[in-house]
N, C-alpha and C. Protein backbone atom coordinates (compact mmCIF):
# COMPACT_ATOMS: atom_id res chain seq x y z
N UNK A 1 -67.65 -8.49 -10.59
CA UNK A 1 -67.03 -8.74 -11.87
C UNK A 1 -67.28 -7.59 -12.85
N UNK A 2 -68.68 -7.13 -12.91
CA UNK A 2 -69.02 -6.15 -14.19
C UNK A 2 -68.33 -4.62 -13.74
N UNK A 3 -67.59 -4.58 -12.30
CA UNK A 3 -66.92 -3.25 -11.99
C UNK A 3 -65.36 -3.32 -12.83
N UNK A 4 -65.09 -4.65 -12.69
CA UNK A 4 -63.47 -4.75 -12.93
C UNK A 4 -64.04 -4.60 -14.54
N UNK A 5 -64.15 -5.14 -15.17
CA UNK A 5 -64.31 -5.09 -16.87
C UNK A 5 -64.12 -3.21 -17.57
N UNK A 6 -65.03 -2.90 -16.96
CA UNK A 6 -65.12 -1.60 -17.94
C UNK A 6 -63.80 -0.74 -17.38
N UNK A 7 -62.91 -0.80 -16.34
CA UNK A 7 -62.06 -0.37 -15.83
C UNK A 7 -60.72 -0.68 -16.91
N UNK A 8 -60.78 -1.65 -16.77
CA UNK A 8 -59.92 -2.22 -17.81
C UNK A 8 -59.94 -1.71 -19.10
N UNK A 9 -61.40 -1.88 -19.75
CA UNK A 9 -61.57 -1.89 -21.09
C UNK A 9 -60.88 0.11 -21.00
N UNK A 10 -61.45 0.76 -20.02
CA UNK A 10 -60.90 2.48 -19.99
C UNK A 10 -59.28 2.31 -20.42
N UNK A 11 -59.11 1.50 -19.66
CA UNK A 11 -57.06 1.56 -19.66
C UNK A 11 -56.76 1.17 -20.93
N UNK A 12 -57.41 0.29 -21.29
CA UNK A 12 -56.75 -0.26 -22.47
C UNK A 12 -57.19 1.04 -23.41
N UNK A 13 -58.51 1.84 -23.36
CA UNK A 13 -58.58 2.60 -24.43
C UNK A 13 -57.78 3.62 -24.99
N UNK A 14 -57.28 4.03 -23.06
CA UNK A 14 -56.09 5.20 -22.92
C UNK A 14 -54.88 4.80 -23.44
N UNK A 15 -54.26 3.64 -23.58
CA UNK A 15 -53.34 2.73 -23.22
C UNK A 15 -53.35 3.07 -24.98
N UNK A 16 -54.11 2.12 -25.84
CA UNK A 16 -54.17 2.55 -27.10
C UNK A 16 -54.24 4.17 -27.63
N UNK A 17 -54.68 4.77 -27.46
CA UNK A 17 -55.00 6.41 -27.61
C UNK A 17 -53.73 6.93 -27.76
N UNK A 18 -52.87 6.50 -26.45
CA UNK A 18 -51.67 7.06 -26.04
C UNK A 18 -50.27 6.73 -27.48
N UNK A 19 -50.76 5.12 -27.90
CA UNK A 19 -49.29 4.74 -28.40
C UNK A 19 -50.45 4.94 -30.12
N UNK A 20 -51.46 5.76 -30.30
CA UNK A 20 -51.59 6.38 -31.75
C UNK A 20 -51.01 7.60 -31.37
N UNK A 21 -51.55 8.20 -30.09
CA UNK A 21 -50.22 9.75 -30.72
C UNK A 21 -48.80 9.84 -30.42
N UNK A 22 -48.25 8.80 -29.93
CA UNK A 22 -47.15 8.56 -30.15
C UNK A 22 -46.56 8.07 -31.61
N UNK A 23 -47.26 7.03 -32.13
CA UNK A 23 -47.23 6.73 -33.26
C UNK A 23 -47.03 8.30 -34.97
N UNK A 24 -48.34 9.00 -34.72
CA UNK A 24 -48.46 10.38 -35.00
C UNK A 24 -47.25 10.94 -34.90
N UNK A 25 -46.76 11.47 -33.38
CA UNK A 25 -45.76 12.35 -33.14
C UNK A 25 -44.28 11.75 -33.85
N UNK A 26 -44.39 10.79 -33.98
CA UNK A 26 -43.08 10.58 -34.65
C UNK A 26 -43.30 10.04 -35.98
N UNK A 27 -44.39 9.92 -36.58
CA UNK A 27 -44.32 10.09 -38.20
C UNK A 27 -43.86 10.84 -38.54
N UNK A 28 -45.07 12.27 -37.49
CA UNK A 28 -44.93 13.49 -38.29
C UNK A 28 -43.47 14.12 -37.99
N UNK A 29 -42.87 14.15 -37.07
CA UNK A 29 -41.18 14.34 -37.22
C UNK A 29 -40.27 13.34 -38.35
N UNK A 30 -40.73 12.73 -38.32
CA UNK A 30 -39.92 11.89 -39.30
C UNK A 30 -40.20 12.60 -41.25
N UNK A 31 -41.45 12.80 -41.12
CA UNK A 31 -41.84 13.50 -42.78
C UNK A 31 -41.73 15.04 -42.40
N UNK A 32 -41.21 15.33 -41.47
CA UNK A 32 -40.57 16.83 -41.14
C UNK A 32 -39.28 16.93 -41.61
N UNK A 33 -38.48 16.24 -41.23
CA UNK A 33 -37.13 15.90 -41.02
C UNK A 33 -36.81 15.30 -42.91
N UNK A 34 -37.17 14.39 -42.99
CA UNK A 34 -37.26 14.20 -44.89
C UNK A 34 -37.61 15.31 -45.38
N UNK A 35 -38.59 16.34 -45.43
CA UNK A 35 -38.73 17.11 -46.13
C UNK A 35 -37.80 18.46 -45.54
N UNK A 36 -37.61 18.82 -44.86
CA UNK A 36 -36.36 19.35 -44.54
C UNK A 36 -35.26 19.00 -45.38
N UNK A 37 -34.41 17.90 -45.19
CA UNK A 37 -33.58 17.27 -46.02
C UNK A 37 -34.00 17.57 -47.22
N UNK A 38 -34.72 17.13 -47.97
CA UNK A 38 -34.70 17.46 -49.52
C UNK A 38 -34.86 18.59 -49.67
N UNK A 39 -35.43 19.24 -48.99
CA UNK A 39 -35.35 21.08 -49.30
C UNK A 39 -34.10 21.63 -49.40
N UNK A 40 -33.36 21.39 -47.99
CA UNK A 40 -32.39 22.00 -47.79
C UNK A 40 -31.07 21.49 -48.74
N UNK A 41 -31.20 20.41 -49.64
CA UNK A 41 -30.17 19.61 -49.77
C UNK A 41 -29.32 18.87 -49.67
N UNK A 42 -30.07 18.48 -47.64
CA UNK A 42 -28.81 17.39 -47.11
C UNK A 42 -28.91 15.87 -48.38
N UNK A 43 -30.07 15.73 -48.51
CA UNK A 43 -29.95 14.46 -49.33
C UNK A 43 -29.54 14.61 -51.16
């Protein structure tokens, strides 16, 4: 039992890790892309 647990708990850490820099990667395109726009004048 105490082999399966921490295996898991790894995946889930990666598992989370993964969907914050996903999360990240498309903020930061998104406040790229707005500030673009207002610079450039599309908005």
């Amino acid at each position: 039992m105490s082999g399966i647990t921490p295996t898991r708990r790894v995946r889930h850490e990666v598992r989370d890790g993964l969907l914050v820099m996903g999360f990240s990667l498309a903020t930061s395109c998104l406040v790229t892309l707005v500030v673009m726009a207002l610079t450039t004048g599309w908005l």
